[in-house]
Protein backbone atom coordinates (compact mmCIF):
# COMPACT_ATOMS: atom_id res chain seq x y z
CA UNK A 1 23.99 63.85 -16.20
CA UNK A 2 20.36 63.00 -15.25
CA UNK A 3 18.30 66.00 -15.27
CA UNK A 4 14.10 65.32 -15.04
CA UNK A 5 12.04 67.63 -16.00
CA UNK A 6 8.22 68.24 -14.81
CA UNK A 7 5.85 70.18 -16.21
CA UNK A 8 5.44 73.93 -15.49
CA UNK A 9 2.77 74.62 -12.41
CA UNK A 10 0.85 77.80 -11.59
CA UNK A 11 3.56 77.97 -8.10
CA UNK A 12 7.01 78.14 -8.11
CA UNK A 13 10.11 76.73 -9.79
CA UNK A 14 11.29 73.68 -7.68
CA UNK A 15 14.88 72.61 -8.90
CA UNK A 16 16.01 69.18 -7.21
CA UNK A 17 19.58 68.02 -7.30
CA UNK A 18 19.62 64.29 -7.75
CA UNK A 19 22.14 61.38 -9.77
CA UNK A 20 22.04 58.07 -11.28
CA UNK A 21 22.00 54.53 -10.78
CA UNK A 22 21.22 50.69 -10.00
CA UNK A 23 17.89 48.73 -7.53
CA UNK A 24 18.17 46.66 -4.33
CA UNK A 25 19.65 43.11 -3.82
CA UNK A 26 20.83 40.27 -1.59
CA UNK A 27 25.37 39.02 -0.99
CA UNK A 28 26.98 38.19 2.37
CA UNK A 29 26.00 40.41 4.75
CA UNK A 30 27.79 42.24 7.68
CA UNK A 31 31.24 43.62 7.62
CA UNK A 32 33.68 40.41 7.25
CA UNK A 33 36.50 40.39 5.43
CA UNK A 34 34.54 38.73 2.29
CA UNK A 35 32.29 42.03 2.51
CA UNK A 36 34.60 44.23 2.60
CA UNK A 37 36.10 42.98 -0.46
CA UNK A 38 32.83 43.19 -2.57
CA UNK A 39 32.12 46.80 -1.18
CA UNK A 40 35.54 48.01 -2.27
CA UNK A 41 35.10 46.26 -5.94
CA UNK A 42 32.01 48.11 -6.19
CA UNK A 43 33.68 51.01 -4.99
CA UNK A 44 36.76 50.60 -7.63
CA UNK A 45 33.62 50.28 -10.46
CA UNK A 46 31.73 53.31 -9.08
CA UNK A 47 34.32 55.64 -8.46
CA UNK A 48 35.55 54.61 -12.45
CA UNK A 49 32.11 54.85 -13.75
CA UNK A 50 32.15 57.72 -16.36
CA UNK A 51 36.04 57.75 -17.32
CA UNK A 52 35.33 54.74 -19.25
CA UNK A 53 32.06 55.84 -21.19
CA UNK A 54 31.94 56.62 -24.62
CA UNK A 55 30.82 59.83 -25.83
CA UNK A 56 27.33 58.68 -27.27
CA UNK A 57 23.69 60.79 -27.97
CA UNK A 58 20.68 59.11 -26.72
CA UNK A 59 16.72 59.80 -26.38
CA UNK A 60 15.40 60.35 -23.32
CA UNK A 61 11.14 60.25 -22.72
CA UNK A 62 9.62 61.12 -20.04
CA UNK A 63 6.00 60.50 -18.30
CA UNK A 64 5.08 63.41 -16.03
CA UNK A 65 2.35 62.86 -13.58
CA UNK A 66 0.99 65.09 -11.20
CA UNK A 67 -1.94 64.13 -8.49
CA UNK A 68 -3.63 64.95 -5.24
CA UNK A 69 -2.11 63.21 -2.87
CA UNK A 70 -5.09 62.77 -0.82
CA UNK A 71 -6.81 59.33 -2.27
CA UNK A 72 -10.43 60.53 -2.04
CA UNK A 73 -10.14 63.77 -4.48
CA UNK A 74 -11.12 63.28 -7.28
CA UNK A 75 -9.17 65.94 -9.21
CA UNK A 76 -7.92 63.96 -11.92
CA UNK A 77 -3.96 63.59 -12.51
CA UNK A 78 -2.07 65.75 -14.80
CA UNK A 79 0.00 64.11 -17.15
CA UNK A 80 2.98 65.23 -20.00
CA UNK A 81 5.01 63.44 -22.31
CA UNK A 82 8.29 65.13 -22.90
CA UNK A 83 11.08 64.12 -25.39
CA UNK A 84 14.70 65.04 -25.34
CA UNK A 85 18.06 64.80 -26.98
CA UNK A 86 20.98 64.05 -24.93
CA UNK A 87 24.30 64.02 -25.43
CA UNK A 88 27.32 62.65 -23.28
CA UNK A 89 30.62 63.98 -23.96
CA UNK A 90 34.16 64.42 -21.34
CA UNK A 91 32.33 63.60 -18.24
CA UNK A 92 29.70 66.43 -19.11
CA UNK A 93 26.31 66.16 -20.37
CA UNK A 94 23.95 68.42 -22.61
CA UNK A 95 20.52 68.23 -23.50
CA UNK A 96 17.54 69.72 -25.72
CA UNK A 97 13.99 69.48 -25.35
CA UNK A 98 12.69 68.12 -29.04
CA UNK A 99 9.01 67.31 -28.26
CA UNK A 100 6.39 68.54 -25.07
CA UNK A 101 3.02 66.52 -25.26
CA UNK A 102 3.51 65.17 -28.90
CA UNK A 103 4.48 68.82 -30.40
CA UNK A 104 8.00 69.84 -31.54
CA UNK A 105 9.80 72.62 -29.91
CA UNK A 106 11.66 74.89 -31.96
CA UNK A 107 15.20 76.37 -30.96
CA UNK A 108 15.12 79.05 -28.93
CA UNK A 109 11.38 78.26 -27.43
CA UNK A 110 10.70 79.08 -23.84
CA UNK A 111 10.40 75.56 -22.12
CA UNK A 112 6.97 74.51 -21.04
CA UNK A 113 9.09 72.63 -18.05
CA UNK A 114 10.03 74.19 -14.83
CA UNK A 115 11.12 71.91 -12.05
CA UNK A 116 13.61 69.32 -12.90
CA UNK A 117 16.56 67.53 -11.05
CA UNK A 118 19.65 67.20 -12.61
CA UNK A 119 23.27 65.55 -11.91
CA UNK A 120 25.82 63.23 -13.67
CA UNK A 121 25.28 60.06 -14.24
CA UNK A 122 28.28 58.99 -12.25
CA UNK A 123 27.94 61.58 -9.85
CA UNK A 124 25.89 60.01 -7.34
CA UNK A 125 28.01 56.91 -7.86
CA UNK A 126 30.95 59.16 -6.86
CA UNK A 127 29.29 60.75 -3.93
CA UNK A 128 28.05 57.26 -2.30
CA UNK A 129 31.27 55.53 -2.70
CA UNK A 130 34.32 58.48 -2.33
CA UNK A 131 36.33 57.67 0.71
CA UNK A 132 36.08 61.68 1.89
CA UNK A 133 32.21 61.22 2.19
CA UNK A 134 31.91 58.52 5.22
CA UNK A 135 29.00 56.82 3.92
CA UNK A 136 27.63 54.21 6.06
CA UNK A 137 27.99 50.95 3.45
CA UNK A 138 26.87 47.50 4.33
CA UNK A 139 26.87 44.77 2.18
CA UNK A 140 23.99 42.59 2.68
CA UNK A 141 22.00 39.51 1.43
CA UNK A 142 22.46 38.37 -2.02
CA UNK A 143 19.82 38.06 -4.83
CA UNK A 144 18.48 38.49 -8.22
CA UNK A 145 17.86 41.34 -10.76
CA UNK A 146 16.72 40.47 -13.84
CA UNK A 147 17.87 36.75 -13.97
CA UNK A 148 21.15 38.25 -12.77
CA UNK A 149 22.86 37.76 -9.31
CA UNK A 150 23.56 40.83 -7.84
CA UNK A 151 24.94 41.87 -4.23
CA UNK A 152 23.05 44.37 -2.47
CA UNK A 153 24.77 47.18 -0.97
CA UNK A 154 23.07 49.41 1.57
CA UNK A 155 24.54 53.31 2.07
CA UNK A 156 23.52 56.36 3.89
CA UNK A 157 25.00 59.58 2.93
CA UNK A 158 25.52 62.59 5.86
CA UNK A 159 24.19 65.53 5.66
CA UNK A 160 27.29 67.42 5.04
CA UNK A 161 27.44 65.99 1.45
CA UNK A 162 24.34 65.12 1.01
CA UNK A 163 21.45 66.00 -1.70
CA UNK A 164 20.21 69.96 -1.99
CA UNK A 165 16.39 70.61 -2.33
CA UNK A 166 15.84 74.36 -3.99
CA UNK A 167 12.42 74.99 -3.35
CA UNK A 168 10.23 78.58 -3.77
CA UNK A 169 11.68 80.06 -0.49
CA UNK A 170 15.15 78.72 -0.72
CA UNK A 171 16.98 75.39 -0.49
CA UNK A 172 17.82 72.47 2.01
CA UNK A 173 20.69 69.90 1.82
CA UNK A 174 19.60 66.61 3.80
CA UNK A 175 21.06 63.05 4.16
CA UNK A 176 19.91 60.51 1.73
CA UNK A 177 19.77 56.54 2.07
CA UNK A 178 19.06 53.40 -0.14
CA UNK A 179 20.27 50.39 -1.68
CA UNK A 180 23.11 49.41 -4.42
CA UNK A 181 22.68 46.20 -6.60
CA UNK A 182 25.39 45.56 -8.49
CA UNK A 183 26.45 42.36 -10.74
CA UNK A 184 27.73 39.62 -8.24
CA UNK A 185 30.85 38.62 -10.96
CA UNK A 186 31.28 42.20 -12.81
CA UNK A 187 30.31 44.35 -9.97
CA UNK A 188 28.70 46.50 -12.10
CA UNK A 189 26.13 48.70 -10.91
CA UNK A 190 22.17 47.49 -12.06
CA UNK A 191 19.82 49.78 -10.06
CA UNK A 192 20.03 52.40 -7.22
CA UNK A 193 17.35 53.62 -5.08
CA UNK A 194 17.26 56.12 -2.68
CA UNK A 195 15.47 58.33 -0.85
CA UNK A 196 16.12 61.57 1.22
CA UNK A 197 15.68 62.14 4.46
CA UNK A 198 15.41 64.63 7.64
CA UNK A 199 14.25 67.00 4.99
CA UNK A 200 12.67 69.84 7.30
CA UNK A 201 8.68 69.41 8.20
CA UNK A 202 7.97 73.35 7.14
CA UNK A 203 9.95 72.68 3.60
CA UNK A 204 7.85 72.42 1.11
CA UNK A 205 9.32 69.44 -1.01
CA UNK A 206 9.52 66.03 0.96
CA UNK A 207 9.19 61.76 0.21
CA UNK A 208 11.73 63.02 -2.28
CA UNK A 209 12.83 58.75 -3.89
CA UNK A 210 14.49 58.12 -6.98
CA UNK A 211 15.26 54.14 -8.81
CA UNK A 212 17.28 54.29 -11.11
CA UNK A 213 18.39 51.10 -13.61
CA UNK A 214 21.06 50.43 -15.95
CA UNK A 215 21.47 47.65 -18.70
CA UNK A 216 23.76 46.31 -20.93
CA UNK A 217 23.54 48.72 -23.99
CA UNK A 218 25.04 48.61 -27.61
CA UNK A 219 27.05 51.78 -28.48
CA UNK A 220 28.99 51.47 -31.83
CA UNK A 221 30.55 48.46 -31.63
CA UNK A 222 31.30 47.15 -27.42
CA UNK A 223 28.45 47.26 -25.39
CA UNK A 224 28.30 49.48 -22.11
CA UNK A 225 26.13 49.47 -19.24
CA UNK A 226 24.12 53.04 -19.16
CA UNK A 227 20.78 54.20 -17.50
CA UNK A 228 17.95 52.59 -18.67
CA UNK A 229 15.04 53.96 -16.83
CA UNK A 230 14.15 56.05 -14.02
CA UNK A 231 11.15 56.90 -11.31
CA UNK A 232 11.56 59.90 -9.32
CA UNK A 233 8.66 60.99 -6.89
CA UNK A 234 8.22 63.24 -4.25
CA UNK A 235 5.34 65.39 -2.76
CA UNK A 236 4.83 69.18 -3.22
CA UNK A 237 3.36 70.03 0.02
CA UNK A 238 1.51 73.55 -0.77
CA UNK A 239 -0.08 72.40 -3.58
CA UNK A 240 -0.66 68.81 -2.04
CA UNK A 241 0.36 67.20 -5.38
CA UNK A 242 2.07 63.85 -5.62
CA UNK A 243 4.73 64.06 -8.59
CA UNK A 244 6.08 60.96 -10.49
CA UNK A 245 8.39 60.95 -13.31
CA UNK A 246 9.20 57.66 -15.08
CA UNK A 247 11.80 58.29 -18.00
CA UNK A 248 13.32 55.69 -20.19
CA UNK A 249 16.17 56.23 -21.75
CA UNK A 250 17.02 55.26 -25.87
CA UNK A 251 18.57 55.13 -29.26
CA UNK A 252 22.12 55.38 -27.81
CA UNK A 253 24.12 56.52 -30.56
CA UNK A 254 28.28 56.74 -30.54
CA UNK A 255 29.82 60.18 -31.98
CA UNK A 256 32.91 62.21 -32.13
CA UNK A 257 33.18 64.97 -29.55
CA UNK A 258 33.76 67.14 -32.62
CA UNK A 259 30.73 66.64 -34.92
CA UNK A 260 27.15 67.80 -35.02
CA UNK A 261 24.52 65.19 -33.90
CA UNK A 262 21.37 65.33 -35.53
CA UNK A 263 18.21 63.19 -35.00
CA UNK A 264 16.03 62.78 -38.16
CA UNK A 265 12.73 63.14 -37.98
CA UNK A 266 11.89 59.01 -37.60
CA UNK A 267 14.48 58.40 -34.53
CA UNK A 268 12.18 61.01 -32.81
CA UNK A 269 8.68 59.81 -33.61
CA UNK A 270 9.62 56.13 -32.79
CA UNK A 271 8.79 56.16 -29.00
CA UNK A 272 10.27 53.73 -27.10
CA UNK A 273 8.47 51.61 -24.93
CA UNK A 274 20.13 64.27 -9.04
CA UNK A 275 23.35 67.39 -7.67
CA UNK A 276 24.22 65.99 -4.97
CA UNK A 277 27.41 67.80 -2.47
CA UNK A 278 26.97 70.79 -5.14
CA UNK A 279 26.51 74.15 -3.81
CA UNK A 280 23.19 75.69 -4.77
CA UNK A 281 23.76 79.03 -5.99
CA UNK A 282 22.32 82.34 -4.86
CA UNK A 283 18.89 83.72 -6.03
């Protein structure tokens, strides 16, 4: 699950659902034969994505930036570090905030974060690339990620399973669109990024993007690929703020489902370098 947090403002709570992924390419393009065949071996990895993760811990950091949005204020930006512990376990994530500007949180402390955007990892894999969602994919021109060559898959999601914004007065769900690079051999997803649209001109959250990247990533002994980093923006129209989260994602650790994870205290000082066709649930 991929839940990003933002620091608490004098308005409202905004609560975004959002998911995870890989960044744009280039492949053959159109809807041949040869492209249909990549679309549905990215499909087969997608829709497989989380049965065949280990259950694992990780750090996750975040950089939370708020600013006007109009270039000639000089208000300077806001700007937050938080720190968390996550854990993947049976499809299902959990997380704890550890640390909120360089200060550790004790159990049971009221978070200093109120808007966020959660969802699965997987999830937005899943919602792209099910069958019963009649996304719009296109495989087009081929390129390079990374030293990697990756085909780039282009989707648009309806509206009818499409991402909820929860603002202050209520919620929205809209279509969202983007781009899928995946591994040209493995077909393994490297980077999504997407961004909603038709989101209502009188709602208050809109240029609501999110890239997210995966790598190659050592857990116990086999190496998976898992979110790496992520940049989620959008722009908070009554308080004309521009908000940007960049998280990166580390310390992936393999455990039983049955035992107690525990970070010591040097794991957490070493700093390292969205849901979507969910109903939104009453007020």
């Amino acid at each position: 699950m991929l839940r990003l947090l933002c620091p608490l403002t004098p308005r409202s709570l905004l609560w975004y659902s959002l998911i995870l992924a890989p960044s744009i390419a280039l492949g053959q393009t159109g809807n041949s034969p040869n492209a249909q065949q990549t679309i549905e071996a990215v499909r087969n990895y997608a829709l497989n994505y989380t049965q065949k993760l280990p259950s694992y811990t990780c750090v996750l950091s975040t950089h939370h930036v708020t600013s006007p949005a109009n270039a000639g204020n000089q208000t300077p930006p806001e700007m937050n570090d938080s720190e968390e512990e996550l854990s993947f376990t049976n499809g299902k994530e959990a997380r704890t905030l550890i640390r909120f500007d360089g200060r550790k949180i004790p159990p049971g402390t009221a978070s200093p974060l109120s808007e966020g955007s959660q969802g699965e990892f997987g999830n937005i894999l899943e919602v792209i690339f099910r069958p019963a969602s009649r996304t719009d994919l296109r495989l087009d021109r081929p390129g390079k990620l990374n030293g990697r060559t990756v085909d780039v898959l282009s989707f648009h999601v309806p509206q009818a399973v499409g991402y909820v914004l929860r603002g202050s007065k209520g919620f929205v769900r809209v279509p969202f669109e983007g781009t899928v690079q995946a591994d040209a051999e493995t077909h393994a997803v490297l980077r999504i990024q997407m961004k909603c649209t038709m989101v209502p001109a009188n709602f208050e959250i809109r240029n609501h993007s999110l890239t997210l990247e995966y790598k190659s990533t050592q857990v116990g002994d086999r190496e998976f690929i898992l979110p790496s980093r992520f940049v989620l923006q959008y722009y908070d129209g009554p308080d004309d703020r521009v908000h940007t989260n960049e998280g990166r994602y580390s310390g992936y650790h393999q455990f039983s489902a049955d035992a107690a994870v525990h970070f010591d205290s040097s794991e957490r000082d070493a700093k390292p370098d969205i849901k979507p066709n969910s109903e939104p649930k009453d007020k």
